[in-house]
PDB file of N, CA and C in Angstrom:
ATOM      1  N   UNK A   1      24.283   8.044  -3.351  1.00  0.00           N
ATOM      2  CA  UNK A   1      23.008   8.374  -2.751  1.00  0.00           C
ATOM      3  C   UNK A   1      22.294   9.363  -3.656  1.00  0.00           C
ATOM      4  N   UNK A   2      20.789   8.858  -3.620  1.00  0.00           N
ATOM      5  CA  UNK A   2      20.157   9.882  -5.041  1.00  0.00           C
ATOM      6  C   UNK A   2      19.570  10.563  -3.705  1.00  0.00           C
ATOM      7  N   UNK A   3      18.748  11.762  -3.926  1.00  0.00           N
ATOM      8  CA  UNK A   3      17.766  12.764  -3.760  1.00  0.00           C
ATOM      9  C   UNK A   3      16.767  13.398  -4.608  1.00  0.00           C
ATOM     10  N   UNK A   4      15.650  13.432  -3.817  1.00  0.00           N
ATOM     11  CA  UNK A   4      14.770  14.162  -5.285  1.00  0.00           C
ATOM     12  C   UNK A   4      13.359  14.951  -4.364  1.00  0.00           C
ATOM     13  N   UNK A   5      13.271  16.111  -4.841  1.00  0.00           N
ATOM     14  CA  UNK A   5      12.758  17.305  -4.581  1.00  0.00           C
ATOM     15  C   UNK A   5      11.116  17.330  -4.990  1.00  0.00           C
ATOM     16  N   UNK A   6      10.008  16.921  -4.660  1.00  0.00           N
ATOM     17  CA  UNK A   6       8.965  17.603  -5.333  1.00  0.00           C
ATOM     18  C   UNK A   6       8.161  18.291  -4.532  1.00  0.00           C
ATOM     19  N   UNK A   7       7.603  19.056  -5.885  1.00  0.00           N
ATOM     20  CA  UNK A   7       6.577  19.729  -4.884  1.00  0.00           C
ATOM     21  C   UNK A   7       5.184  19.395  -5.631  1.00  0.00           C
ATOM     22  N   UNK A   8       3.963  18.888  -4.872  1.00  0.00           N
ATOM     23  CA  UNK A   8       2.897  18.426  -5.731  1.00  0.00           C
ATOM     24  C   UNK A   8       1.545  18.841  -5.059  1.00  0.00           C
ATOM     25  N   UNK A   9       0.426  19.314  -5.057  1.00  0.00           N
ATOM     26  CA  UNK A   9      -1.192  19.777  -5.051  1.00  0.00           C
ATOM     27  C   UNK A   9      -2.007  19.101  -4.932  1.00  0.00           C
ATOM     28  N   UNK A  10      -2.260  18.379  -3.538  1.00  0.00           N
ATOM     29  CA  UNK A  10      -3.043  17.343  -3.763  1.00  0.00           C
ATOM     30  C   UNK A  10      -4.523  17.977  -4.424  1.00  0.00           C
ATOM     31  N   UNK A  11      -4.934  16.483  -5.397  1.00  0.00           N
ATOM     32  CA  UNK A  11      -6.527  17.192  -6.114  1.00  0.00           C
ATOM     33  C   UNK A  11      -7.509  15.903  -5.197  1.00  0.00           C
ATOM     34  N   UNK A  12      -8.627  16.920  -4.801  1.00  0.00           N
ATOM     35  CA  UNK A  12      -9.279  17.921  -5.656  1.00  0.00           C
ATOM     36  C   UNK A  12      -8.954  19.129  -5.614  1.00  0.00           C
ATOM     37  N   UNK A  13      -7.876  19.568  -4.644  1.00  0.00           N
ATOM     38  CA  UNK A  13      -7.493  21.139  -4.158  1.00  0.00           C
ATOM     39  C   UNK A  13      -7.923  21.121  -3.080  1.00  0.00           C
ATOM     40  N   UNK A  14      -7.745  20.573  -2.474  1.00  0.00           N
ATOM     41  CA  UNK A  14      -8.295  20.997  -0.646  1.00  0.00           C
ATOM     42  C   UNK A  14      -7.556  21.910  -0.512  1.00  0.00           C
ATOM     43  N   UNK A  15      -6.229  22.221  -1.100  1.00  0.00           N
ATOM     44  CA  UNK A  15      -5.289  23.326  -0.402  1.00  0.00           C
ATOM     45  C   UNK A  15      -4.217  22.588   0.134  1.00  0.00           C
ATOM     46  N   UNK A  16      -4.192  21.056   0.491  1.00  0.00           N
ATOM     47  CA  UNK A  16      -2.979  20.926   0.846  1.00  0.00           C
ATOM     48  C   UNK A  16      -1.747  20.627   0.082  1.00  0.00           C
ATOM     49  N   UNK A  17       0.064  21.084   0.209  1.00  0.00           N
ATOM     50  CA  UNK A  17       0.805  21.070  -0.806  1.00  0.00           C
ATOM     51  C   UNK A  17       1.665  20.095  -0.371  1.00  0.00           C
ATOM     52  N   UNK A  18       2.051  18.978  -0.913  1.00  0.00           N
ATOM     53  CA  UNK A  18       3.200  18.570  -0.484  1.00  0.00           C
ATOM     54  C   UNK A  18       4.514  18.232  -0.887  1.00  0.00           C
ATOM     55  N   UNK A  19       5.519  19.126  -0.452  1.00  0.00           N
ATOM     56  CA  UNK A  19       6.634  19.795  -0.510  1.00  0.00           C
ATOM     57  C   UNK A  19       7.532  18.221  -0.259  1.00  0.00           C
ATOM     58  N   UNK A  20       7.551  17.270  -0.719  1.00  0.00           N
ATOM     59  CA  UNK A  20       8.473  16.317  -0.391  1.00  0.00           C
ATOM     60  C   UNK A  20       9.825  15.589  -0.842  1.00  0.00           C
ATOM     61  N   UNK A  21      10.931  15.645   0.283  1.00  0.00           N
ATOM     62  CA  UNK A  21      12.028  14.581  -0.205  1.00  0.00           C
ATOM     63  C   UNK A  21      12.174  13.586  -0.136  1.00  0.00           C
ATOM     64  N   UNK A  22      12.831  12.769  -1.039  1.00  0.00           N
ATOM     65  CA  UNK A  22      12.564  11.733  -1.429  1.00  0.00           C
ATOM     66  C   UNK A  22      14.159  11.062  -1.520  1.00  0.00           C
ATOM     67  N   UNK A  23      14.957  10.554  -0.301  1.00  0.00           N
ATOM     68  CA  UNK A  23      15.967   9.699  -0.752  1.00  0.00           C
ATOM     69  C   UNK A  23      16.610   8.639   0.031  1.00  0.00           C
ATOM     70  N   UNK A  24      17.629   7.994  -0.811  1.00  0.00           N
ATOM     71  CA  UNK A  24      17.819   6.454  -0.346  1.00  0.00           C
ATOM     72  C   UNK A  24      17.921   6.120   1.203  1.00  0.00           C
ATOM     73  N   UNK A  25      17.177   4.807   1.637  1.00  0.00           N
ATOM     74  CA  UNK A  25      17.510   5.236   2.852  1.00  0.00           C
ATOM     75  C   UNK A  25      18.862   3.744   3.004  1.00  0.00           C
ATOM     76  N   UNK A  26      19.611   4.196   4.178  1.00  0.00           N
ATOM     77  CA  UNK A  26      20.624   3.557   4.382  1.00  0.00           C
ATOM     78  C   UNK A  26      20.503   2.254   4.605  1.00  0.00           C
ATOM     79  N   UNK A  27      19.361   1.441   5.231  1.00  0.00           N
ATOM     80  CA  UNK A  27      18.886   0.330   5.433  1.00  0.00           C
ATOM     81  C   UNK A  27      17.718  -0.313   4.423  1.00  0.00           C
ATOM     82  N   UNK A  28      17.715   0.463   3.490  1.00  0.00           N
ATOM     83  CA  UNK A  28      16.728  -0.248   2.334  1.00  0.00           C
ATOM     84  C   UNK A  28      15.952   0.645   2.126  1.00  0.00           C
ATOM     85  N   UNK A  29      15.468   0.948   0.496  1.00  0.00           N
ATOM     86  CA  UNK A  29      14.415   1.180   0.318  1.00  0.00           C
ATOM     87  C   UNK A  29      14.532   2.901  -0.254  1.00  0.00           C
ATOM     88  N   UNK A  30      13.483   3.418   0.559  1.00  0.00           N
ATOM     89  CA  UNK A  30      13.682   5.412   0.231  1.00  0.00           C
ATOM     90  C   UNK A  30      13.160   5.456   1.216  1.00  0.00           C
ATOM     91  N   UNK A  31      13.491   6.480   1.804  1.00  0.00           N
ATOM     92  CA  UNK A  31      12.658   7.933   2.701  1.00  0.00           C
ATOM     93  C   UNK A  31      11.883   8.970   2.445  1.00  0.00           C
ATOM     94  N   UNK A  32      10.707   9.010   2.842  1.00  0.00           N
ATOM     95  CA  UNK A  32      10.030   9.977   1.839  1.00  0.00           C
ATOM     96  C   UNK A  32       9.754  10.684   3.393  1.00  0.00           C
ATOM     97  N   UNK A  33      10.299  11.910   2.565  1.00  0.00           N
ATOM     98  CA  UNK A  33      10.080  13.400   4.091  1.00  0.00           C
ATOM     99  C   UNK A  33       9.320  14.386   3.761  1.00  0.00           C
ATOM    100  N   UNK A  34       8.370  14.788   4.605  1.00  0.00           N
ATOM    101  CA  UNK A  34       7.972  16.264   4.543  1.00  0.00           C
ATOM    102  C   UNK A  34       8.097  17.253   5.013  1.00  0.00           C
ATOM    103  N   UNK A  35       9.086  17.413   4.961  1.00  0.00           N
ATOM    104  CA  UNK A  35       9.808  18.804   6.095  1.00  0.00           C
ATOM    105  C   UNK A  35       9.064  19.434   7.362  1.00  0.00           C
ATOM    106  N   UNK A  36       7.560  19.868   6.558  1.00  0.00           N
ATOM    107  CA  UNK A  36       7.023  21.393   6.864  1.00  0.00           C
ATOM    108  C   UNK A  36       6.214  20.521   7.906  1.00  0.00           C
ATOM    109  N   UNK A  37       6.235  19.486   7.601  1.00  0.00           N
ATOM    110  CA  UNK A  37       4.881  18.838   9.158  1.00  0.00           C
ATOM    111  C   UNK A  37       6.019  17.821  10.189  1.00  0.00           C
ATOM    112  N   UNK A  38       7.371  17.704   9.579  1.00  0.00           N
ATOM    113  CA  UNK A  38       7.852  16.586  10.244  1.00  0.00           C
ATOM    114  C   UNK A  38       7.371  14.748  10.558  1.00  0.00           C
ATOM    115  N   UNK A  39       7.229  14.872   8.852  1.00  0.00           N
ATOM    116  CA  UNK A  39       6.599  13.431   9.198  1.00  0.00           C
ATOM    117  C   UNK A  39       7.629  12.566   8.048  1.00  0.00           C
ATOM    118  N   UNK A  40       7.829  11.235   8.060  1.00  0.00           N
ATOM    119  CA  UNK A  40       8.535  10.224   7.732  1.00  0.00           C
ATOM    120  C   UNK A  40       7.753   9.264   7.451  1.00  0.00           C
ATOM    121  N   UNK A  41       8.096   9.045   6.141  1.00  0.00           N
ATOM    122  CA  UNK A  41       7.931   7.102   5.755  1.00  0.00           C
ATOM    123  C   UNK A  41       8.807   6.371   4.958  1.00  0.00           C
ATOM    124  N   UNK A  42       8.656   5.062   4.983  1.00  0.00           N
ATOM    125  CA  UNK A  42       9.764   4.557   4.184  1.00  0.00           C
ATOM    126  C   UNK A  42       8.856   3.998   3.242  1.00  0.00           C
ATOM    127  N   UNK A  43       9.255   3.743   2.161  1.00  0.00           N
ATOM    128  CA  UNK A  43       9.119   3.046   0.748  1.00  0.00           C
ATOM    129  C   UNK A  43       9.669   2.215   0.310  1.00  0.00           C
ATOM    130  N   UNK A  44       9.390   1.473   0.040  1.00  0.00           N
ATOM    131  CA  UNK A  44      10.134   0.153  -1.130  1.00  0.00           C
ATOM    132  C   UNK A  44       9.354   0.239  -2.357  1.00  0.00           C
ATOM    133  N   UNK A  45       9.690  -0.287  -3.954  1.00  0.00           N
ATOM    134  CA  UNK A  45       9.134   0.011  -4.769  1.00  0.00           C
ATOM    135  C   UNK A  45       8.083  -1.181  -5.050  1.00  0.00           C
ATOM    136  N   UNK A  46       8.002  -2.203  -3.863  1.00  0.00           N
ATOM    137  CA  UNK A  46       6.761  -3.234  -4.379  1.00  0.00           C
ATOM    138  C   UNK A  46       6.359  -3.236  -3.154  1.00  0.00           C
ATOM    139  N   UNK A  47       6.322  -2.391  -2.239  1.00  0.00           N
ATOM    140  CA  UNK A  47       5.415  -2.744  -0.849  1.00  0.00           C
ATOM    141  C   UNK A  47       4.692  -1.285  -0.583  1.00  0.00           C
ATOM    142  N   UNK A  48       3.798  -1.296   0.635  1.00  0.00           N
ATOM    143  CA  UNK A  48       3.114   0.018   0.817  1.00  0.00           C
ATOM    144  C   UNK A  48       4.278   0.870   1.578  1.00  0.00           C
ATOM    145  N   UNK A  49       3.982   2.062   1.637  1.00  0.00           N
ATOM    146  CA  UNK A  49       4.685   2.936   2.622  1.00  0.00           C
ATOM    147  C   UNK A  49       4.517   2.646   4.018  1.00  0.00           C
ATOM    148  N   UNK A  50       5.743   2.730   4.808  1.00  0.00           N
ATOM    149  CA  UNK A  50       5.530   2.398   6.243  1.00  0.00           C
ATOM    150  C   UNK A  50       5.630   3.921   6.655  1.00  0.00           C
ATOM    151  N   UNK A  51       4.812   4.224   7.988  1.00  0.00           N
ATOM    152  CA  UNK A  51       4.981   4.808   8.525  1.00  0.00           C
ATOM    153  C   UNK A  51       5.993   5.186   9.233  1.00  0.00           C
ATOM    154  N   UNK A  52       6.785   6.331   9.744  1.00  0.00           N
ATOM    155  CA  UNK A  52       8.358   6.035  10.566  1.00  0.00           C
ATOM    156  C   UNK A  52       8.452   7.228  11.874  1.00  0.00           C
ATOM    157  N   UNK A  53       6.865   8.667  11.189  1.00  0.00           N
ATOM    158  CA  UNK A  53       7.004   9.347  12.824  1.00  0.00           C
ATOM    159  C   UNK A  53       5.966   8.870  13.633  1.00  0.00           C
ATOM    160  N   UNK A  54       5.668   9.942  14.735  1.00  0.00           N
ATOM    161  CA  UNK A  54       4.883   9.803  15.369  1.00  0.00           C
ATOM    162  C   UNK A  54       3.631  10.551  15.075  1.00  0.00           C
ATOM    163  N   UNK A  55       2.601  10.195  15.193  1.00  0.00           N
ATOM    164  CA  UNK A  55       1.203  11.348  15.291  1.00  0.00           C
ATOM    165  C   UNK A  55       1.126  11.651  13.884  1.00  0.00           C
ATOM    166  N   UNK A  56       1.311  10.796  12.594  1.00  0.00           N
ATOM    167  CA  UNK A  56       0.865  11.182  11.296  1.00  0.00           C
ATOM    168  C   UNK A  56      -0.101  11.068  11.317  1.00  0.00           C
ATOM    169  N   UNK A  57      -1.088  11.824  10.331  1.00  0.00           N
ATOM    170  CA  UNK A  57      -2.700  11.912   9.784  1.00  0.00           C
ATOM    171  C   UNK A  57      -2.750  10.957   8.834  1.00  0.00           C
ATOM    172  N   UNK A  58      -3.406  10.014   9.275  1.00  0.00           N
ATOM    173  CA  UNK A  58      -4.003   8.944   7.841  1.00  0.00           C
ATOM    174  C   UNK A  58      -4.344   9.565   6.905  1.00  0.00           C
ATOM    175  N   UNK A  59      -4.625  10.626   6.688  1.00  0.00           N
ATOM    176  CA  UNK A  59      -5.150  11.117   5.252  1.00  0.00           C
ATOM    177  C   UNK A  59      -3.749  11.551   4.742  1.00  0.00           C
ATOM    178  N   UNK A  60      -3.120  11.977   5.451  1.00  0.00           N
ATOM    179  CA  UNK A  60      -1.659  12.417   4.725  1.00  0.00           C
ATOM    180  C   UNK A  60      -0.705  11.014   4.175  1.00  0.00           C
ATOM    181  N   UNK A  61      -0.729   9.632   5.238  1.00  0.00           N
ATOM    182  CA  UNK A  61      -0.620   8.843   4.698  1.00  0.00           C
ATOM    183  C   UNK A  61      -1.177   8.096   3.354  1.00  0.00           C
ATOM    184  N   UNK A  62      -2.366   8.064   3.291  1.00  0.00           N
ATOM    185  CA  UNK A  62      -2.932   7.584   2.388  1.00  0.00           C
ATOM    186  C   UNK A  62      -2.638   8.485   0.991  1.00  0.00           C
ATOM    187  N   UNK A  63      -2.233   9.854   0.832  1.00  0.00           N
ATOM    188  CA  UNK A  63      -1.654  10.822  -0.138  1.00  0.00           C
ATOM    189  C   UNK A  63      -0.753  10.497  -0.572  1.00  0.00           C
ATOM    190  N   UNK A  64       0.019  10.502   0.530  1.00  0.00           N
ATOM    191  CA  UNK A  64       1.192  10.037   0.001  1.00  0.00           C
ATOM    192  C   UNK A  64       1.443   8.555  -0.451  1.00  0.00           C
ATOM    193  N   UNK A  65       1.119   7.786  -0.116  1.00  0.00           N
ATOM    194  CA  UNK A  65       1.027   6.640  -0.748  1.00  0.00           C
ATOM    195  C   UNK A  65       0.658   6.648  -2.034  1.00  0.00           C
ATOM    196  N   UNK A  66      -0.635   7.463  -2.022  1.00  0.00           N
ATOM    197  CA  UNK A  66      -1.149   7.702  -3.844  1.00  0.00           C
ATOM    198  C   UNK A  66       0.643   8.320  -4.433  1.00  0.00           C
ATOM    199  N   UNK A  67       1.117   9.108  -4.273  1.00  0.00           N
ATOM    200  CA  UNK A  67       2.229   9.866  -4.742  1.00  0.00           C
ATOM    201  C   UNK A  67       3.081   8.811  -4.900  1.00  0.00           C
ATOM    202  N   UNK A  68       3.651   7.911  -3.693  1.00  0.00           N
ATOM    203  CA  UNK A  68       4.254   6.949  -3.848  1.00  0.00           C
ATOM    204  C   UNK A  68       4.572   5.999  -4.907  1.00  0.00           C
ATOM    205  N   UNK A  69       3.264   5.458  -5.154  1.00  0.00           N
ATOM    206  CA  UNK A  69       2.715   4.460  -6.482  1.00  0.00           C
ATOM    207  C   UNK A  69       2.847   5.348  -7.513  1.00  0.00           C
ATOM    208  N   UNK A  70       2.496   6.420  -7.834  1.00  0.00           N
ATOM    209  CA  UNK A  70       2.538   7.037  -9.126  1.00  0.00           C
ATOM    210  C   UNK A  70       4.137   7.637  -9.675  1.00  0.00           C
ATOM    211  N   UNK A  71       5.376   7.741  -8.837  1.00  0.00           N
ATOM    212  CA  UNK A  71       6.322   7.489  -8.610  1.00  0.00           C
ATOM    213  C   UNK A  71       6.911   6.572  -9.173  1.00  0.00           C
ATOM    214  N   UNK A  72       6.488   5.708  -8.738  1.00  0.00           N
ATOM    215  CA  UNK A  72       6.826   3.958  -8.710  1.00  0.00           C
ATOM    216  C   UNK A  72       6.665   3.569 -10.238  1.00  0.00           C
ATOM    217  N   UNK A  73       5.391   3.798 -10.380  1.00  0.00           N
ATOM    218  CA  UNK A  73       4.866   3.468 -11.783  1.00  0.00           C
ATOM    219  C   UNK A  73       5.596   3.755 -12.746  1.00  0.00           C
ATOM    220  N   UNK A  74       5.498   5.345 -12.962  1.00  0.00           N
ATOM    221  CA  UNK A  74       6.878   6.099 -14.154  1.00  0.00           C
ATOM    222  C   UNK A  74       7.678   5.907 -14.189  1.00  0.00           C
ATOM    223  N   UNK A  75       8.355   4.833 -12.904  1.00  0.00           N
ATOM    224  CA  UNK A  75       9.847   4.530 -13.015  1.00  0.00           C
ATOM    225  C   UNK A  75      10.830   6.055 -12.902  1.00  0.00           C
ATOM    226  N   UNK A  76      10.512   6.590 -12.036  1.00  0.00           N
ATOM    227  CA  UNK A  76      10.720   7.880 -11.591  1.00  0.00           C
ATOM    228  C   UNK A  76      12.351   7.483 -11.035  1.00  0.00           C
ATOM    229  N   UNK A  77      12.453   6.751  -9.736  1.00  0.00           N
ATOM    230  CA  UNK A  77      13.509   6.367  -9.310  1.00  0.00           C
ATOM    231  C   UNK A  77      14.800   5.328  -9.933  1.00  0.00           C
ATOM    232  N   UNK A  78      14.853   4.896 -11.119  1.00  0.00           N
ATOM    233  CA  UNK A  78      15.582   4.120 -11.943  1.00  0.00           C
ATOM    234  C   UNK A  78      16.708   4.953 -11.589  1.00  0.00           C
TER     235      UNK A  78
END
């Protein structure tokens, strides 16, 4: 089982930070967590992020998704 730690600024700078983990999940794919708000999604590296709590902010989704793909891209998780 991998794990991986970032911490990243969304731009333009609104101020929000997101502090996220990132690891395998047991049924496929990754888990991408954000501790500090309690929110969950899952990932696969050719599909969008699913949602997995309750009461997430679409804008936080849609962030993270950007994060997701750019992830994905670098081949970050190999």
């Amino acid at each position: 089982m991998s794990a991986y730690y970032l911490h990243i600024e969304a731009q333009p700078g609104d101020g929000t930070r997101y502090d996220l983990v990132i690891t395998d999940d047991p049924y496929g794919g990754y888990l991408i967590v954000w501790p500090s708000m309690g929110e969950v999604w899952r990932g696969f590296k050719d599909t969008e992020i699913k949602v997995l709590s309750k009461d997430v902010n679409p804008y936080s989704t849609q962030a993270i998704q950007k994060i997701w793909y750019g992830i994905v891209m670098r081949g970050d998780l190999e």
